[in-house]
PDB file of N, CA and C in Angstrom:
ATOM      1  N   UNK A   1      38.372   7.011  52.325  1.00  0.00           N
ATOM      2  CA  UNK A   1      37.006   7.315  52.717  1.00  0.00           C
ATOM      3  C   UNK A   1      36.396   6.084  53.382  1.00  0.00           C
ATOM      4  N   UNK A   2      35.719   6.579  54.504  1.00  0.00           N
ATOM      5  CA  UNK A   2      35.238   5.331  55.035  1.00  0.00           C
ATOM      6  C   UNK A   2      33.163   5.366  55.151  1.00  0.00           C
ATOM      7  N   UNK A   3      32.362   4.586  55.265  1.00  0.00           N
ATOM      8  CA  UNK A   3      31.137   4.748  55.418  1.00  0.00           C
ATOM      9  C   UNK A   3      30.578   3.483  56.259  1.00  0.00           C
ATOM     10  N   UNK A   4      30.119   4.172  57.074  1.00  0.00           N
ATOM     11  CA  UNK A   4      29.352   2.885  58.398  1.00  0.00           C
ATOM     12  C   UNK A   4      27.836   3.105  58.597  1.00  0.00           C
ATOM     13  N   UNK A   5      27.034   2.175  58.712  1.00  0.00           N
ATOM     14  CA  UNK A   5      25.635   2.334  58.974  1.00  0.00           C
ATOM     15  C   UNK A   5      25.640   1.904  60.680  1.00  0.00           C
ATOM     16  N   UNK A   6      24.829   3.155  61.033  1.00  0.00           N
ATOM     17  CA  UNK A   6      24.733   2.782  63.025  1.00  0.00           C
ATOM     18  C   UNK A   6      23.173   3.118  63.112  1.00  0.00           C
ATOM     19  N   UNK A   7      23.231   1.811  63.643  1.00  0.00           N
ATOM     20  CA  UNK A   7      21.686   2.031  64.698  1.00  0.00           C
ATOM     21  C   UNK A   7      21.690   2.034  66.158  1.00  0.00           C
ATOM     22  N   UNK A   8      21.043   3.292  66.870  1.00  0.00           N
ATOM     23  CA  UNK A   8      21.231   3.943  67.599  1.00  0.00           C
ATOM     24  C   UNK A   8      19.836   3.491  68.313  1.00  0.00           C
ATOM     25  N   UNK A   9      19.658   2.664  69.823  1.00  0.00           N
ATOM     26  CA  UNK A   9      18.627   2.692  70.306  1.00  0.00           C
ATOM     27  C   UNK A   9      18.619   3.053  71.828  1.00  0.00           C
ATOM     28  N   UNK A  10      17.224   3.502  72.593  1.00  0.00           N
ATOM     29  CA  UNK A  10      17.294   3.845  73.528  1.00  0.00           C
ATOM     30  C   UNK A  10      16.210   4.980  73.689  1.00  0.00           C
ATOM     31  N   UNK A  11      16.619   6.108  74.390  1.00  0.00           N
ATOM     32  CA  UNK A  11      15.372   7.278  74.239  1.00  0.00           C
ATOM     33  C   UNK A  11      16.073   7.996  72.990  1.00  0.00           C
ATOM     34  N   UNK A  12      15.663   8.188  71.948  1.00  0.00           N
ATOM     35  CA  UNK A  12      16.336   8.676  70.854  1.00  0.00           C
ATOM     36  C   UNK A  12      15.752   9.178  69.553  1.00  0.00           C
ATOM     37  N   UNK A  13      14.209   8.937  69.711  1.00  0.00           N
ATOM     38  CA  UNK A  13      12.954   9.854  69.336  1.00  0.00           C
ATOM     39  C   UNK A  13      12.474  10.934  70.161  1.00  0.00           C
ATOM     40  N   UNK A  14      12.281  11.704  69.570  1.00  0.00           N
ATOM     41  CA  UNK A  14      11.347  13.109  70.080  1.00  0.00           C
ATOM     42  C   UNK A  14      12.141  13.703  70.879  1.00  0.00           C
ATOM     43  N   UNK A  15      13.695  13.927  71.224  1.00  0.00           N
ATOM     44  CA  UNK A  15      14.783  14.412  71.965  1.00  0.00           C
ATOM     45  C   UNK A  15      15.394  15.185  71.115  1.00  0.00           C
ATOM     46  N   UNK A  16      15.719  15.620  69.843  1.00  0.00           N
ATOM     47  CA  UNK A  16      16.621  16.502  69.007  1.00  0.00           C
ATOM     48  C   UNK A  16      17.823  15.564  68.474  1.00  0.00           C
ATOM     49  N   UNK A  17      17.461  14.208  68.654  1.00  0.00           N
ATOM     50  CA  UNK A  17      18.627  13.247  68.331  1.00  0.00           C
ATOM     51  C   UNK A  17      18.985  13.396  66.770  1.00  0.00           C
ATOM     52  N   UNK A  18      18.105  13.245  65.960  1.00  0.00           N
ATOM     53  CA  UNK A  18      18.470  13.384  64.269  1.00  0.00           C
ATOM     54  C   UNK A  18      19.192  14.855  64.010  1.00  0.00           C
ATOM     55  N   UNK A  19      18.710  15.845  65.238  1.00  0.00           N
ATOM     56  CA  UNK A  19      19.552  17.120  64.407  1.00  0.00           C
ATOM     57  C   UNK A  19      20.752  17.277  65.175  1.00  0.00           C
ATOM     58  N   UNK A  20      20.837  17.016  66.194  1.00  0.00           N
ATOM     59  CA  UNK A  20      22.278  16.434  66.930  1.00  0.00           C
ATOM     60  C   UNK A  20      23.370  15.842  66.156  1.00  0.00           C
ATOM     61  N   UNK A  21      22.623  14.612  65.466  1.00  0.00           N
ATOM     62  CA  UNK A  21      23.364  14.138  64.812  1.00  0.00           C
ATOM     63  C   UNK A  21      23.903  14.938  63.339  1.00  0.00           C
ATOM     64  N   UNK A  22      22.788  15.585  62.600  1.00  0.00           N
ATOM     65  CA  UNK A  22      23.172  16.521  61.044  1.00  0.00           C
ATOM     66  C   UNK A  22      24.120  17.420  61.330  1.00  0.00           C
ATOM     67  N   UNK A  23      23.533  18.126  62.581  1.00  0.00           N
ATOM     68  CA  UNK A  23      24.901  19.314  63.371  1.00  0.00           C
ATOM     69  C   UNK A  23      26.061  18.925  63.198  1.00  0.00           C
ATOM     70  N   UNK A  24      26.625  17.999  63.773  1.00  0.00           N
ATOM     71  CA  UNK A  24      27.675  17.203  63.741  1.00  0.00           C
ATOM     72  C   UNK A  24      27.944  16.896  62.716  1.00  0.00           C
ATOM     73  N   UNK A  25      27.519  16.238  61.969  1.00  0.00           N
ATOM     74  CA  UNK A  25      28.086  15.131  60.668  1.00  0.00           C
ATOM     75  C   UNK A  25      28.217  16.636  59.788  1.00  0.00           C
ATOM     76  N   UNK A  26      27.372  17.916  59.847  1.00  0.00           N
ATOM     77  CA  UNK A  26      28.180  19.171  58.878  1.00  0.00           C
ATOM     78  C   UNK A  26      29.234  19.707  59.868  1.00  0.00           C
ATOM     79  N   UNK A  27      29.230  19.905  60.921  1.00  0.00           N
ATOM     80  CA  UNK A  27      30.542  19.822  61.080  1.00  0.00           C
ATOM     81  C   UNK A  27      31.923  19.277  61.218  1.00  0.00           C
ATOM     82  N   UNK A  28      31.690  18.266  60.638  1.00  0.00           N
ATOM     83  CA  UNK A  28      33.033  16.788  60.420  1.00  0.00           C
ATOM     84  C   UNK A  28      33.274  16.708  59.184  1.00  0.00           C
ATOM     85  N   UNK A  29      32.552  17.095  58.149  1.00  0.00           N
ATOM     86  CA  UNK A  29      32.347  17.046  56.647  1.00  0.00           C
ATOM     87  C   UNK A  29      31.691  15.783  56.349  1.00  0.00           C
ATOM     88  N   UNK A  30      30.902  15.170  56.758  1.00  0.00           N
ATOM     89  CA  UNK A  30      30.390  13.741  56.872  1.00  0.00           C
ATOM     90  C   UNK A  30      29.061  13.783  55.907  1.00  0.00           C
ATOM     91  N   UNK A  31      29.134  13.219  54.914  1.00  0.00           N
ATOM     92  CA  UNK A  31      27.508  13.418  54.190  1.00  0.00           C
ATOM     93  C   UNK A  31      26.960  11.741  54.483  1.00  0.00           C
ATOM     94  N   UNK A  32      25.750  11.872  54.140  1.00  0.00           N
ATOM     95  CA  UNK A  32      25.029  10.717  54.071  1.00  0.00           C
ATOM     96  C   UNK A  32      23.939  11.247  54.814  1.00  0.00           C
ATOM     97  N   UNK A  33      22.859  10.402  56.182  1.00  0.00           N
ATOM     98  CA  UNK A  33      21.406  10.566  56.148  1.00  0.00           C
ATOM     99  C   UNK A  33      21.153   9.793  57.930  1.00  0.00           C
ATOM    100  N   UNK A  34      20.221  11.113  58.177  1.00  0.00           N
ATOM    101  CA  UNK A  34      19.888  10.097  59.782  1.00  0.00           C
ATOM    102  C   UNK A  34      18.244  10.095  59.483  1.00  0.00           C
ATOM    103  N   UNK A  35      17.533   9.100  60.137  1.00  0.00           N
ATOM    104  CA  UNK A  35      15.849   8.799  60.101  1.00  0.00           C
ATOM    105  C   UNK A  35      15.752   8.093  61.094  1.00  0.00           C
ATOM    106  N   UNK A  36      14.565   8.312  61.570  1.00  0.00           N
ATOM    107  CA  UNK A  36      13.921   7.463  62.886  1.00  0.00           C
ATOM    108  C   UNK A  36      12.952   6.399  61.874  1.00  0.00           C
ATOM    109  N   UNK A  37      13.524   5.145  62.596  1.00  0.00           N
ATOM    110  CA  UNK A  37      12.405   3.839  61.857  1.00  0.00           C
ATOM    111  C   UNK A  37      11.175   3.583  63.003  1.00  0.00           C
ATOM    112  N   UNK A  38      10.337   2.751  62.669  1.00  0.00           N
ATOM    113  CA  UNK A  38       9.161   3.087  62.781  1.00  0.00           C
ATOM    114  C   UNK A  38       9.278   1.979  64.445  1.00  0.00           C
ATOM    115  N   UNK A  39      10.448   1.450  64.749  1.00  0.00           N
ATOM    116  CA  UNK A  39      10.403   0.650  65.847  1.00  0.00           C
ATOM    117  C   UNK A  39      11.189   1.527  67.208  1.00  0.00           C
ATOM    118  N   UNK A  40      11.315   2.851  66.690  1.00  0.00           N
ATOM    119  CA  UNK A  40      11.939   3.736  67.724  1.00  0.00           C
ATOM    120  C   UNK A  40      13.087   4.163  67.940  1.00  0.00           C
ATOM    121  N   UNK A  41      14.116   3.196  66.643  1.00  0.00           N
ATOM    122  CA  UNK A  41      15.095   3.638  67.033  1.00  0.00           C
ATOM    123  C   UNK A  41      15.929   4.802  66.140  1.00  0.00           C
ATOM    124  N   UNK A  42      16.840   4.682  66.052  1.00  0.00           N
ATOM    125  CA  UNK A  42      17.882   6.017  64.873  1.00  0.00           C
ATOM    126  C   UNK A  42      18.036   5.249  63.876  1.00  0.00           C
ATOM    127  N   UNK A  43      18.720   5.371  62.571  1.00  0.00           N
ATOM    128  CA  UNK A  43      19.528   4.734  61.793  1.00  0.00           C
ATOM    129  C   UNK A  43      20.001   6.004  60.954  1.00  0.00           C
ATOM    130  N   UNK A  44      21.812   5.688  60.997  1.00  0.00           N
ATOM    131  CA  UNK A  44      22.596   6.649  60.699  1.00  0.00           C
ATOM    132  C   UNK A  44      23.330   6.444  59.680  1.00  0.00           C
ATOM    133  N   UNK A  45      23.260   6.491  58.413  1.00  0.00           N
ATOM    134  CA  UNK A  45      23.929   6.425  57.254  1.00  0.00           C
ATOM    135  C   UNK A  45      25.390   7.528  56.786  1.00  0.00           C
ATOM    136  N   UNK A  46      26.380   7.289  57.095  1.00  0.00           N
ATOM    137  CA  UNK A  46      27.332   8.232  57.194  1.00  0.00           C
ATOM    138  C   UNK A  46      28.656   8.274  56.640  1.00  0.00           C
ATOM    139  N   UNK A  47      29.170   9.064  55.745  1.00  0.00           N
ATOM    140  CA  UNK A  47      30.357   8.410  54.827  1.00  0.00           C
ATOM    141  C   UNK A  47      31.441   9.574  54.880  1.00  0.00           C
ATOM    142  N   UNK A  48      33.279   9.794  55.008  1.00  0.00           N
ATOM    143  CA  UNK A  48      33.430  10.492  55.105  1.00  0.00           C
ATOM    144  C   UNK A  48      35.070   9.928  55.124  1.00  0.00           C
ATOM    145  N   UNK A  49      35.740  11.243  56.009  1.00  0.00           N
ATOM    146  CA  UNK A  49      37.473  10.650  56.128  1.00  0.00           C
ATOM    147  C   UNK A  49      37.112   9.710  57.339  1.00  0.00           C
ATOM    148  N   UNK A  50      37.886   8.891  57.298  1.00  0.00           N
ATOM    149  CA  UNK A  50      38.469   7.869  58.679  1.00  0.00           C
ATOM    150  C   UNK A  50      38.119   8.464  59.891  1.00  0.00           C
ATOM    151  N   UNK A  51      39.016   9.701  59.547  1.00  0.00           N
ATOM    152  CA  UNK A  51      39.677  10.071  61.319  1.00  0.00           C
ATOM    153  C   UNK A  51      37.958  11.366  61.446  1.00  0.00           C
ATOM    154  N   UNK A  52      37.380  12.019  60.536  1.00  0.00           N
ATOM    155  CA  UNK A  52      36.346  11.974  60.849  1.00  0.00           C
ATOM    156  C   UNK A  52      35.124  11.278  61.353  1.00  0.00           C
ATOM    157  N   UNK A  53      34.616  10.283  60.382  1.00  0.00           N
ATOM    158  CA  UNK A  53      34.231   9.312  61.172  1.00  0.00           C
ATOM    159  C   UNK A  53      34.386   8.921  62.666  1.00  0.00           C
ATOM    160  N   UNK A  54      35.188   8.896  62.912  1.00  0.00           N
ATOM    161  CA  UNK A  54      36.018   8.203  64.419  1.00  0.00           C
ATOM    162  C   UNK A  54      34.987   9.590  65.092  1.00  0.00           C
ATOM    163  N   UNK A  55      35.585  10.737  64.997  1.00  0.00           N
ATOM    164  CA  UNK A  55      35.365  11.873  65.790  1.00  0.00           C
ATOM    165  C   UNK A  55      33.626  12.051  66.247  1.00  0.00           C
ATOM    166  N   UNK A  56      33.248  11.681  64.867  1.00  0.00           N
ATOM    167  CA  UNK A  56      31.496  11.367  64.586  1.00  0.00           C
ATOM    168  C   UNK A  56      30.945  10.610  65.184  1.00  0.00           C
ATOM    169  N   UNK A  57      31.837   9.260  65.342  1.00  0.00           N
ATOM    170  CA  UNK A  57      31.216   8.107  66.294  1.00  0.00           C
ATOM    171  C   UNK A  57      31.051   8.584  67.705  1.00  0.00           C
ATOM    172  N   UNK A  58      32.210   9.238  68.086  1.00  0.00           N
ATOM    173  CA  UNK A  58      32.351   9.698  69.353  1.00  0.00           C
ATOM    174  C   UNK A  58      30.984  10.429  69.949  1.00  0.00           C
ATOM    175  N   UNK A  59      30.921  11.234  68.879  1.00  0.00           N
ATOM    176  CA  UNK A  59      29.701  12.548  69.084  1.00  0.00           C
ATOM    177  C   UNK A  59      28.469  11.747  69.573  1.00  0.00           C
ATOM    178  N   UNK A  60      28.054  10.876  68.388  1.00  0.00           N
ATOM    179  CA  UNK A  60      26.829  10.205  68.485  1.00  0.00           C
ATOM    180  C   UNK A  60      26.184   9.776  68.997  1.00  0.00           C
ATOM    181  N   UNK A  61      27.794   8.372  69.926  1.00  0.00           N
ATOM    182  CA  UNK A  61      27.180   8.007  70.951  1.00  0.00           C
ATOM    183  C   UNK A  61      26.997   8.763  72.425  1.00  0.00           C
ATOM    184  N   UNK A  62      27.625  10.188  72.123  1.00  0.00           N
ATOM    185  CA  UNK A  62      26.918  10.737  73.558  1.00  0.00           C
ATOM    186  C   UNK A  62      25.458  11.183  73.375  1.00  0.00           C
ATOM    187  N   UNK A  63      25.434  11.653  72.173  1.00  0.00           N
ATOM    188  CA  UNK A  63      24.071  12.006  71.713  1.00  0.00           C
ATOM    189  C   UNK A  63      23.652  13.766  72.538  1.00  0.00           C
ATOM    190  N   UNK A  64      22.481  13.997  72.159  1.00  0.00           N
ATOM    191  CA  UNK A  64      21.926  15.388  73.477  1.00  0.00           C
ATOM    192  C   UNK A  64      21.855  15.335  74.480  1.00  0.00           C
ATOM    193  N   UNK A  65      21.425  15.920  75.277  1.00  0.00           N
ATOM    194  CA  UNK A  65      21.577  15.798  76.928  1.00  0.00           C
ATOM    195  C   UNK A  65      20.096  15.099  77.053  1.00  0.00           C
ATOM    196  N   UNK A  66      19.293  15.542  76.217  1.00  0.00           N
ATOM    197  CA  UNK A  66      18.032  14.766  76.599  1.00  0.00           C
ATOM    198  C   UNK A  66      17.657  13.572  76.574  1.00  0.00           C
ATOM    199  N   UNK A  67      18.403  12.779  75.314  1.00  0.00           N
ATOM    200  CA  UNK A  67      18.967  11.496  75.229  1.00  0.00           C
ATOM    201  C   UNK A  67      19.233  10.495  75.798  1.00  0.00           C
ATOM    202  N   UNK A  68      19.014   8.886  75.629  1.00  0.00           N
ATOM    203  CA  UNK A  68      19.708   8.247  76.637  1.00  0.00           C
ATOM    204  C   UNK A  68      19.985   6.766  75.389  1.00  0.00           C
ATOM    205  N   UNK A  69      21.336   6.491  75.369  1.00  0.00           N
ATOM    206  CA  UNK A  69      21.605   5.635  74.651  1.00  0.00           C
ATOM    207  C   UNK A  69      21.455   4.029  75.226  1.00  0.00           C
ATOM    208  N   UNK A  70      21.267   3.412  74.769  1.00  0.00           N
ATOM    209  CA  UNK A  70      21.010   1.976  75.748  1.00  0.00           C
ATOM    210  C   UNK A  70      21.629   1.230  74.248  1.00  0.00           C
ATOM    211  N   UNK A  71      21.900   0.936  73.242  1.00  0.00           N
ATOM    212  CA  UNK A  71      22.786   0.643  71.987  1.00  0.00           C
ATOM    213  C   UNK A  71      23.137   1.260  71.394  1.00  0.00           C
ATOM    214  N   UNK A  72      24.302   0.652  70.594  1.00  0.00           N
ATOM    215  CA  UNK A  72      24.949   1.949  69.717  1.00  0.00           C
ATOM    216  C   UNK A  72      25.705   0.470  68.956  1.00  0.00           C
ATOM    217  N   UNK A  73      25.312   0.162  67.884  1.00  0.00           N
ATOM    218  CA  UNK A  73      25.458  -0.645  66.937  1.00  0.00           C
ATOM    219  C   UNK A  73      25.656  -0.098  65.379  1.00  0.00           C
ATOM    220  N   UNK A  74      27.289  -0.146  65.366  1.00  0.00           N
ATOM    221  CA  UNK A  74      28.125   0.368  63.786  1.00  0.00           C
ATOM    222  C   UNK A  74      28.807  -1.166  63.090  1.00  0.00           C
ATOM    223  N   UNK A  75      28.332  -0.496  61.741  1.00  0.00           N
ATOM    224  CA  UNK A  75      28.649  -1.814  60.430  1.00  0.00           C
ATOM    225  C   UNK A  75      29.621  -1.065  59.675  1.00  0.00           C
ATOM    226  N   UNK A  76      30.551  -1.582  59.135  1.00  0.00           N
ATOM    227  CA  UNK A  76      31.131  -0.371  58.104  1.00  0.00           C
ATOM    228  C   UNK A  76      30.245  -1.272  56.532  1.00  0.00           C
ATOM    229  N   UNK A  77      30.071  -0.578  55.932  1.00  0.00           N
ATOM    230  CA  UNK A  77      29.378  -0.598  54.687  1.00  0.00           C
ATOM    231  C   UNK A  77      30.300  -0.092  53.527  1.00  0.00           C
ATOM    232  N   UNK A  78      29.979  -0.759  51.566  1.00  0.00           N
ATOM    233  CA  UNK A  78      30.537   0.493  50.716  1.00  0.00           C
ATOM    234  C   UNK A  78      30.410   1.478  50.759  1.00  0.00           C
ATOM    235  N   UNK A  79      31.807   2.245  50.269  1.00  0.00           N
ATOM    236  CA  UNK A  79      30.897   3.965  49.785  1.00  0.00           C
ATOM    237  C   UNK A  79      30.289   4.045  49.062  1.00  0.00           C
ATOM    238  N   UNK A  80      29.494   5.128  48.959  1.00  0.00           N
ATOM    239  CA  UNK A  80      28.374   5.125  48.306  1.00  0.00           C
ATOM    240  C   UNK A  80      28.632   6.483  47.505  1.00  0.00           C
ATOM    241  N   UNK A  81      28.935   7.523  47.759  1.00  0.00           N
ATOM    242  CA  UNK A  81      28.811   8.992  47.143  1.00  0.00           C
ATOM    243  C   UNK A  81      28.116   9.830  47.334  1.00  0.00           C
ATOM    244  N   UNK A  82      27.694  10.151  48.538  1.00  0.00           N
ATOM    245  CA  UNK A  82      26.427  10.909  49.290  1.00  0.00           C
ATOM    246  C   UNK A  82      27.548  12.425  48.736  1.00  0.00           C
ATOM    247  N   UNK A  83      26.297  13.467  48.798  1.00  0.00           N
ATOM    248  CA  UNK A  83      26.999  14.702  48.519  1.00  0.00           C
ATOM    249  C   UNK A  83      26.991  16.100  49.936  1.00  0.00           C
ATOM    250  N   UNK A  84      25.672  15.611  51.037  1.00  0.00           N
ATOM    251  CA  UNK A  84      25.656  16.271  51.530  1.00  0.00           C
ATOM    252  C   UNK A  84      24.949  15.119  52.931  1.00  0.00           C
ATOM    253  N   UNK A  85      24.639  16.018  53.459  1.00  0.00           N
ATOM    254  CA  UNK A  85      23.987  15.272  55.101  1.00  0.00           C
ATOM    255  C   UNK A  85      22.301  15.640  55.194  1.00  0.00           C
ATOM    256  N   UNK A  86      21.455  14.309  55.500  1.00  0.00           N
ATOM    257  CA  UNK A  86      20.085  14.998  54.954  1.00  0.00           C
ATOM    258  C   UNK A  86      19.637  13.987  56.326  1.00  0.00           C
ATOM    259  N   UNK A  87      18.625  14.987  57.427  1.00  0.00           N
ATOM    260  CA  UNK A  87      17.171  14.735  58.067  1.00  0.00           C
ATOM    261  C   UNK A  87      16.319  13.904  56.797  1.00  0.00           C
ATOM    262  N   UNK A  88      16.248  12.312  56.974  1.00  0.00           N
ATOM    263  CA  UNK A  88      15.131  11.921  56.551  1.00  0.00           C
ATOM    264  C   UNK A  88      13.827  11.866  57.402  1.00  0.00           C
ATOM    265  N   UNK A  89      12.408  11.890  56.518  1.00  0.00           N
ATOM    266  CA  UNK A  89      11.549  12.123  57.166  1.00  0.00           C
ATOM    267  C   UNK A  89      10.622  10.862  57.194  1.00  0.00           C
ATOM    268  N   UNK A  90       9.951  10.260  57.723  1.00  0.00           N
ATOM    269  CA  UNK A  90       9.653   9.243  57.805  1.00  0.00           C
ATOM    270  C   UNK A  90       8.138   9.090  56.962  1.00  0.00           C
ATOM    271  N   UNK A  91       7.830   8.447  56.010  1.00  0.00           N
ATOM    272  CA  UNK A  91       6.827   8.587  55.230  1.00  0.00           C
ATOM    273  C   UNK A  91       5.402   7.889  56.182  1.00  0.00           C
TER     274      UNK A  91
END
């Protein structure tokens, strides 16, 4: 199992980018969490098989069509034990 934290910047608010991304990560089997921080950009919390992952990264950084990526910055991190894939909402 592998788990990476990516921050995703560029046009990547108010485009469908966080559900782009949940779409995906349930269809890879990928649990963990996407949220927009308050400086505009993504941050993608994501834990899963390897060769998923990989497939996930791929996705991400194309992002929606409405989208426009200008970074795409991945850490691998511990696992953690996420159970499912969750839209955070920004308090």
């Amino acid at each position: 199992m592998k788990r990476v934290r990516i921050i995703v910047d560029g046009r990547v608010q108010g485009v469908g980018f966080r559900y782009f991304v949940a779409n995906g990560a349930r269809d890879l089997n990928i649990n963990g969490f996407v949220q927009n921080l308050p400086d505009g950009k993504v941050e993608i919390d994501a834990e899963g098989e390897s060769e998923n992952i990989h497939h996930f990264l791929i996705e991400c950084r194309k992002g929606p069509q409405s989208s426009r990526i200008d970074n795409f910055m991945v850490s691998d991190i511990p696992f953690y034990g996420y159970r499912q894939f969750k839209i955070k909402q920004r308090r």
